[in-house]
PDB file of N, CA and C in Angstrom:
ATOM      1  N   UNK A   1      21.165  42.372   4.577  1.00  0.00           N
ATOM      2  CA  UNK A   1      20.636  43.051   5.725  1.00  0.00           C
ATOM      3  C   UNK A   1      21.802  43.426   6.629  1.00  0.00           C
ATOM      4  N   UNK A   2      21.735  44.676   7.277  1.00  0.00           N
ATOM      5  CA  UNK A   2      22.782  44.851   8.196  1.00  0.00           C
ATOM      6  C   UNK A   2      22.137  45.524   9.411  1.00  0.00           C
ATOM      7  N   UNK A   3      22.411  44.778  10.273  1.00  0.00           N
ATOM      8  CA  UNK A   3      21.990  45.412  11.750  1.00  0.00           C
ATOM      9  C   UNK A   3      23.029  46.407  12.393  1.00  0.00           C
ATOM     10  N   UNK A   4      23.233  47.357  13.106  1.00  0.00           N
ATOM     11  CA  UNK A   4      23.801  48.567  13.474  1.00  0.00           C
ATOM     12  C   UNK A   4      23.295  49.000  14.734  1.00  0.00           C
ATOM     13  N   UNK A   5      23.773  48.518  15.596  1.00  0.00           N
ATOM     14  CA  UNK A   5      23.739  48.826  17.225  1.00  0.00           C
ATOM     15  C   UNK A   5      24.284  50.153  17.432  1.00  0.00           C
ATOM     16  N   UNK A   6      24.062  51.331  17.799  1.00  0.00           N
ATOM     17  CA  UNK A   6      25.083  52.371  18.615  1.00  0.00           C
ATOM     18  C   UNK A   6      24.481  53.106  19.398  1.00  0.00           C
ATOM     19  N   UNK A   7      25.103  54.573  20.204  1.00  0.00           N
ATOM     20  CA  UNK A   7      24.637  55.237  20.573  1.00  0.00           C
ATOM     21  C   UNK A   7      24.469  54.728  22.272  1.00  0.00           C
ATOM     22  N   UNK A   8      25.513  53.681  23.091  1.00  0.00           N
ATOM     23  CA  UNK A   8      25.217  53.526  24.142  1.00  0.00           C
ATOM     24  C   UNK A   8      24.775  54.453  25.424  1.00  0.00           C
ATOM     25  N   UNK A   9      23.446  54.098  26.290  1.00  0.00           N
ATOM     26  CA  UNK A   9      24.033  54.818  27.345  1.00  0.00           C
ATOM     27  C   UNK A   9      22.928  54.269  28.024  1.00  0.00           C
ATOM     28  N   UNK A  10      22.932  55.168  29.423  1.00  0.00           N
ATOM     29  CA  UNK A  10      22.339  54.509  30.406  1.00  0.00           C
ATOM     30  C   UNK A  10      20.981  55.178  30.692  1.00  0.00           C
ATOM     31  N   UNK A  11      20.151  54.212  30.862  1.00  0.00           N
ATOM     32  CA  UNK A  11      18.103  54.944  30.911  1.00  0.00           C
ATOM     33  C   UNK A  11      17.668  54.208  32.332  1.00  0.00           C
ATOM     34  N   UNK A  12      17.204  55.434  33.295  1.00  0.00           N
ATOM     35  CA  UNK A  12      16.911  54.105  34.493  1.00  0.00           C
ATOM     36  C   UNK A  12      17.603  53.101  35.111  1.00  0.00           C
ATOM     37  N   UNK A  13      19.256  53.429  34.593  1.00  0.00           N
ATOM     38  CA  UNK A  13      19.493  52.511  35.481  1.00  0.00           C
ATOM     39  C   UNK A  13      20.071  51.302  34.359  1.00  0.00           C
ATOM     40  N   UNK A  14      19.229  51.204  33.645  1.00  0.00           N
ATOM     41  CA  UNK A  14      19.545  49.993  32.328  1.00  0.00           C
ATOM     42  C   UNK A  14      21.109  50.512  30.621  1.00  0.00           C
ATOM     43  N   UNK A  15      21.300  49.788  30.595  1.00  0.00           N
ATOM     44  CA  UNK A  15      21.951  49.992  29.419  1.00  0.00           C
ATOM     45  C   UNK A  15      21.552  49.619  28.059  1.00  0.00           C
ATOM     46  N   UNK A  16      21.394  50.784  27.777  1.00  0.00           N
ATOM     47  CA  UNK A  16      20.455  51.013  26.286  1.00  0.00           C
ATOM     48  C   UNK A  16      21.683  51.349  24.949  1.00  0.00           C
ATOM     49  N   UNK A  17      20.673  50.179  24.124  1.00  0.00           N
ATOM     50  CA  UNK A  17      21.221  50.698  22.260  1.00  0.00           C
ATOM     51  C   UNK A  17      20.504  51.116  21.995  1.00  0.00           C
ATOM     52  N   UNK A  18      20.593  51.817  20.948  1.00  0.00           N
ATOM     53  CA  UNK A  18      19.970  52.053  19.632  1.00  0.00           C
ATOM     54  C   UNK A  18      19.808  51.080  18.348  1.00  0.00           C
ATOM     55  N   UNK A  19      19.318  50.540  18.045  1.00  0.00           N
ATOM     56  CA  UNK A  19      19.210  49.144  16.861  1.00  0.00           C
ATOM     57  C   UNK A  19      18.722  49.828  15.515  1.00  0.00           C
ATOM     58  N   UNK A  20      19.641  49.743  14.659  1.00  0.00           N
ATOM     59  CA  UNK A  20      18.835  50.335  13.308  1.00  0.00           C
ATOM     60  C   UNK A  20      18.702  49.068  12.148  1.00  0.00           C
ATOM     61  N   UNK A  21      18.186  48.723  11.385  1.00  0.00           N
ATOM     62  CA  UNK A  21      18.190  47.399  10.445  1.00  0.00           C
ATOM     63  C   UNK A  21      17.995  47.764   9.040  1.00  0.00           C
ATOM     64  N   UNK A  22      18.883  47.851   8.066  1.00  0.00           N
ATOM     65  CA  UNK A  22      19.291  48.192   6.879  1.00  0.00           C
ATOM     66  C   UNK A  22      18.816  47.126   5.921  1.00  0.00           C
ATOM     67  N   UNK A  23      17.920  47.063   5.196  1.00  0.00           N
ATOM     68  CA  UNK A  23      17.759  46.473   4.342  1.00  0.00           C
ATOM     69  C   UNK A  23      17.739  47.080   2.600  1.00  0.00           C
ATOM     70  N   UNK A  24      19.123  46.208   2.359  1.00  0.00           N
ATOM     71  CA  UNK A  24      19.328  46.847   0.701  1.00  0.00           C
ATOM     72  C   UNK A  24      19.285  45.716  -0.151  1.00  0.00           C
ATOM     73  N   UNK A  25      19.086  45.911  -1.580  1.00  0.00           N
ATOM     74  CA  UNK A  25      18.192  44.756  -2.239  1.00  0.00           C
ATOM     75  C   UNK A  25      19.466  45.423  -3.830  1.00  0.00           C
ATOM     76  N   UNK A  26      19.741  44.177  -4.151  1.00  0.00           N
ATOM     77  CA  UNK A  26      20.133  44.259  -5.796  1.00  0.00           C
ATOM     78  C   UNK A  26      20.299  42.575  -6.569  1.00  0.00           C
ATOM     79  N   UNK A  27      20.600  42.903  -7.324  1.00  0.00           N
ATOM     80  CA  UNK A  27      19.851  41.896  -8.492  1.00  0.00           C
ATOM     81  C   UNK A  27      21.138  40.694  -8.524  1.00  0.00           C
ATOM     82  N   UNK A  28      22.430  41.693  -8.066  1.00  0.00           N
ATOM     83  CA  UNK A  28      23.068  41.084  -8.156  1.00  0.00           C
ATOM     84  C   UNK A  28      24.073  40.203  -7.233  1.00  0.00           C
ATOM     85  N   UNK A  29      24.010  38.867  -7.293  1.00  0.00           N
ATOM     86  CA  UNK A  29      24.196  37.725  -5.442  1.00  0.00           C
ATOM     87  C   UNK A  29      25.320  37.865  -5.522  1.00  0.00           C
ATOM     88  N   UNK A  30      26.114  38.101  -3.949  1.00  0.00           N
ATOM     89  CA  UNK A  30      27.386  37.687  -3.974  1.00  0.00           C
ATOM     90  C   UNK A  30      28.488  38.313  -4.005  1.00  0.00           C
ATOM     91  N   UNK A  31      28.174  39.709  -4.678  1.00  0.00           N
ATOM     92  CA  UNK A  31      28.940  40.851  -5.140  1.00  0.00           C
ATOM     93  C   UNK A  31      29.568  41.469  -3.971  1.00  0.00           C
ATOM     94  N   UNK A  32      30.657  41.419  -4.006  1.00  0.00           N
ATOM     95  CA  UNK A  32      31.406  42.058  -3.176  1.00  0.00           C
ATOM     96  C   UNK A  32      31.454  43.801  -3.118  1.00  0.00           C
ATOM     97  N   UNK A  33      31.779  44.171  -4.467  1.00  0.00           N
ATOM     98  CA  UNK A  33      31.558  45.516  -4.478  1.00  0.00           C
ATOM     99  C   UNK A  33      30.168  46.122  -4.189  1.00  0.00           C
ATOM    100  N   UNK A  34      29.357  45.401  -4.442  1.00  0.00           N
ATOM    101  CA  UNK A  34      27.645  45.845  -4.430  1.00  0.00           C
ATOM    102  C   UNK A  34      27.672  45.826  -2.140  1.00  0.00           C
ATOM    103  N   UNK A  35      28.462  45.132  -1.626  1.00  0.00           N
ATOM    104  CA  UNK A  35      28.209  45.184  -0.418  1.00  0.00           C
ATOM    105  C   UNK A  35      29.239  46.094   0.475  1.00  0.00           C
ATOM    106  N   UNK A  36      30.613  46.253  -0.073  1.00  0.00           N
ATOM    107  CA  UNK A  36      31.692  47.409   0.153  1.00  0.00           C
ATOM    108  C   UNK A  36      30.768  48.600   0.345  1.00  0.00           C
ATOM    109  N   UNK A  37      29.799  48.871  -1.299  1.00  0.00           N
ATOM    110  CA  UNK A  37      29.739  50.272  -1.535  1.00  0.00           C
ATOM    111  C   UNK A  37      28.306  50.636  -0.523  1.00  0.00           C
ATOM    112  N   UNK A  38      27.553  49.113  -0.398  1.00  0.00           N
ATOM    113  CA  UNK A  38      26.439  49.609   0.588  1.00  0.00           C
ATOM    114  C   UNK A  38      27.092  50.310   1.819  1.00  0.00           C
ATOM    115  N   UNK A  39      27.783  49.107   2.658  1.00  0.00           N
ATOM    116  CA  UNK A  39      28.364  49.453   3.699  1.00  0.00           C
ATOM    117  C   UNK A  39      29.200  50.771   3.906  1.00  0.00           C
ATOM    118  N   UNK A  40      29.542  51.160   3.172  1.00  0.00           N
ATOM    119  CA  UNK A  40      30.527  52.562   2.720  1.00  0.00           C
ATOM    120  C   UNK A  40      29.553  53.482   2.854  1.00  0.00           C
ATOM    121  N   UNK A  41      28.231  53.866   2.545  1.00  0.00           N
ATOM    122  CA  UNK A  41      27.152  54.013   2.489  1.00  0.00           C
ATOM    123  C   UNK A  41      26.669  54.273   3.966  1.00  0.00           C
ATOM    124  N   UNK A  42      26.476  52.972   4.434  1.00  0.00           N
ATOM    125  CA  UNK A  42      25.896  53.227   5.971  1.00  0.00           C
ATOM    126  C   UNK A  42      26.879  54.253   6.523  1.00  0.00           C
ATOM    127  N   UNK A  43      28.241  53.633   6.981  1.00  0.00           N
ATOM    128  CA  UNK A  43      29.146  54.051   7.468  1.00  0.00           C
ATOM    129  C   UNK A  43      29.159  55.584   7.074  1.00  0.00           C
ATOM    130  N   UNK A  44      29.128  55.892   5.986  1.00  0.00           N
ATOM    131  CA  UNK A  44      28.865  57.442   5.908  1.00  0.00           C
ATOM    132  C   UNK A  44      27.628  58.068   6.437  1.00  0.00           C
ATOM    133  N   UNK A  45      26.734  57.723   6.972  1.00  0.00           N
ATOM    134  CA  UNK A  45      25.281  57.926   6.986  1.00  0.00           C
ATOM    135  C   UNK A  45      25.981  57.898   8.743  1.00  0.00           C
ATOM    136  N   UNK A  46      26.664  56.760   9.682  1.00  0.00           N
ATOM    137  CA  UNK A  46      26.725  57.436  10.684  1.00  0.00           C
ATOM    138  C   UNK A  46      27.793  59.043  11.217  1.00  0.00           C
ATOM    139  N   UNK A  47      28.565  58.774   9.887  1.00  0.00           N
ATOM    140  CA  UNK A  47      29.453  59.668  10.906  1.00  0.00           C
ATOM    141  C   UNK A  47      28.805  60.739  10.541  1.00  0.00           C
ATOM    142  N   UNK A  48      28.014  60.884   9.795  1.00  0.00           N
ATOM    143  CA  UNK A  48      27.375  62.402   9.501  1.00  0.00           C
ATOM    144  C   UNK A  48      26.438  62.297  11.016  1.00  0.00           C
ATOM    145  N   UNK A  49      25.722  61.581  11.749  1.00  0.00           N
ATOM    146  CA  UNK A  49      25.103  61.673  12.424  1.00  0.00           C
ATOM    147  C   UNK A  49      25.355  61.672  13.965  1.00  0.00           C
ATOM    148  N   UNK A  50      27.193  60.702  14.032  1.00  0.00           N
ATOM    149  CA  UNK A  50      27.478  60.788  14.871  1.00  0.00           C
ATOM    150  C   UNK A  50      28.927  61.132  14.979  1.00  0.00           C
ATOM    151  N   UNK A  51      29.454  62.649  14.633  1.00  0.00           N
ATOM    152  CA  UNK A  51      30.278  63.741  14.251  1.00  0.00           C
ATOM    153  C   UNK A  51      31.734  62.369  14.982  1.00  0.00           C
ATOM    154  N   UNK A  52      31.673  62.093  16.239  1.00  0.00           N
ATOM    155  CA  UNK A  52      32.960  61.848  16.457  1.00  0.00           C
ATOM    156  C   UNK A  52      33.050  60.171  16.777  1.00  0.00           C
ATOM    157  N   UNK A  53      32.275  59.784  15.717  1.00  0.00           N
ATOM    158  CA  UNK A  53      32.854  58.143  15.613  1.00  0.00           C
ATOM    159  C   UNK A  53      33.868  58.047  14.767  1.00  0.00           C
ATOM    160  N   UNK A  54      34.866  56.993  15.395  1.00  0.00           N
ATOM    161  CA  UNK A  54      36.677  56.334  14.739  1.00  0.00           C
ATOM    162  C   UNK A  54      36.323  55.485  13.938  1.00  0.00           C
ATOM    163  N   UNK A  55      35.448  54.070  14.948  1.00  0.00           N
ATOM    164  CA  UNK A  55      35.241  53.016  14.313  1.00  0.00           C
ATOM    165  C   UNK A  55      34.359  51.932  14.148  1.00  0.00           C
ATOM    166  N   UNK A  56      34.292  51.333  13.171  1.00  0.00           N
ATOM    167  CA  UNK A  56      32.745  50.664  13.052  1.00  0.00           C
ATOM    168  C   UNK A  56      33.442  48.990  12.864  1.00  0.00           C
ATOM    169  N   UNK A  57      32.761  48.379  13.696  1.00  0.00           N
ATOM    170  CA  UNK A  57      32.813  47.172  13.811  1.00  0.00           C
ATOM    171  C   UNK A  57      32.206  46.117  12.922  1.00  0.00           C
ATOM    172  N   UNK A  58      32.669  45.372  12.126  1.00  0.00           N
ATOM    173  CA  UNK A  58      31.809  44.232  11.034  1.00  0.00           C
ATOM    174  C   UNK A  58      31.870  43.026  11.659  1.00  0.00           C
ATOM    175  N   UNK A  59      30.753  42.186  12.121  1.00  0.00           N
ATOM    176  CA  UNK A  59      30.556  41.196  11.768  1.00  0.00           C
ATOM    177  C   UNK A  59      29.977  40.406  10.810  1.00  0.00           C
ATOM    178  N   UNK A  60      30.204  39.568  10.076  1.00  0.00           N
ATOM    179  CA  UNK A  60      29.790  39.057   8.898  1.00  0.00           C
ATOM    180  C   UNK A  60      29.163  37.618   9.164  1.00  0.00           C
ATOM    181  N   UNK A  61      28.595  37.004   8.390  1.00  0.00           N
ATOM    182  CA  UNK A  61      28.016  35.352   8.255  1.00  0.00           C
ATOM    183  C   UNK A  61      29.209  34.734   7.397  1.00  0.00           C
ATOM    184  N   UNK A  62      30.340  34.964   7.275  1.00  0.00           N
ATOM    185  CA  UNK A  62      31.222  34.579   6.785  1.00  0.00           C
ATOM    186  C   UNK A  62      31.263  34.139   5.015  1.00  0.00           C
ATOM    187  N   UNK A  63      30.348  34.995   4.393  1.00  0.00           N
ATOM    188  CA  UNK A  63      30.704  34.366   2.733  1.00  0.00           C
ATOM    189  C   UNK A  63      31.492  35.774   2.637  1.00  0.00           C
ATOM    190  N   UNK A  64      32.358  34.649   1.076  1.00  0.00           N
ATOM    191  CA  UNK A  64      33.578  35.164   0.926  1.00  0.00           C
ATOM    192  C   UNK A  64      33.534  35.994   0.175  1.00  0.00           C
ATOM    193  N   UNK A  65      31.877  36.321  -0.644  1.00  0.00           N
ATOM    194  CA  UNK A  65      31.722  37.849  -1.790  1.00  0.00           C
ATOM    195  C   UNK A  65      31.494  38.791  -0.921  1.00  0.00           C
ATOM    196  N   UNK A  66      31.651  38.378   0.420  1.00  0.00           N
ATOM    197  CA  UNK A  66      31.808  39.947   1.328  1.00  0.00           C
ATOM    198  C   UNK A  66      33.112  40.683   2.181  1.00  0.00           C
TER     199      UNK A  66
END
């Protein structure tokens, strides 16, 4: 699962995200490449959407097939 915050700004006064939640499914646990190529994936999916993003931030749960 990958959660994906962006798109800050201000509504009323408040400071607003955008929250999107990615859920991708394969057979195979652990795989590092199976989670590179998802993420490679998202990451392409924003900059098509958001023309002048640099950089995308990872936080992880810390296993090491990622």
């Amino acid at each position: 699962m990958y959660v994906v915050t962006h798109s800050p700004r201000v509504e009323e006064g408040e400071r607003v995200v955008t929250t999107d939640v990615w859920r991708v499914f394969s057979e195979v646990k652990g795989d590092s490449n199976f989670h590179n190529t998802a993420l490679s994936q998202i990451v392409g999916h924003y900059k098509e959407k958001i023309p002048d993003l640099r950089q995308a931030h990872v936080f992880t749960d810390g296993c090491r097939a990622q």
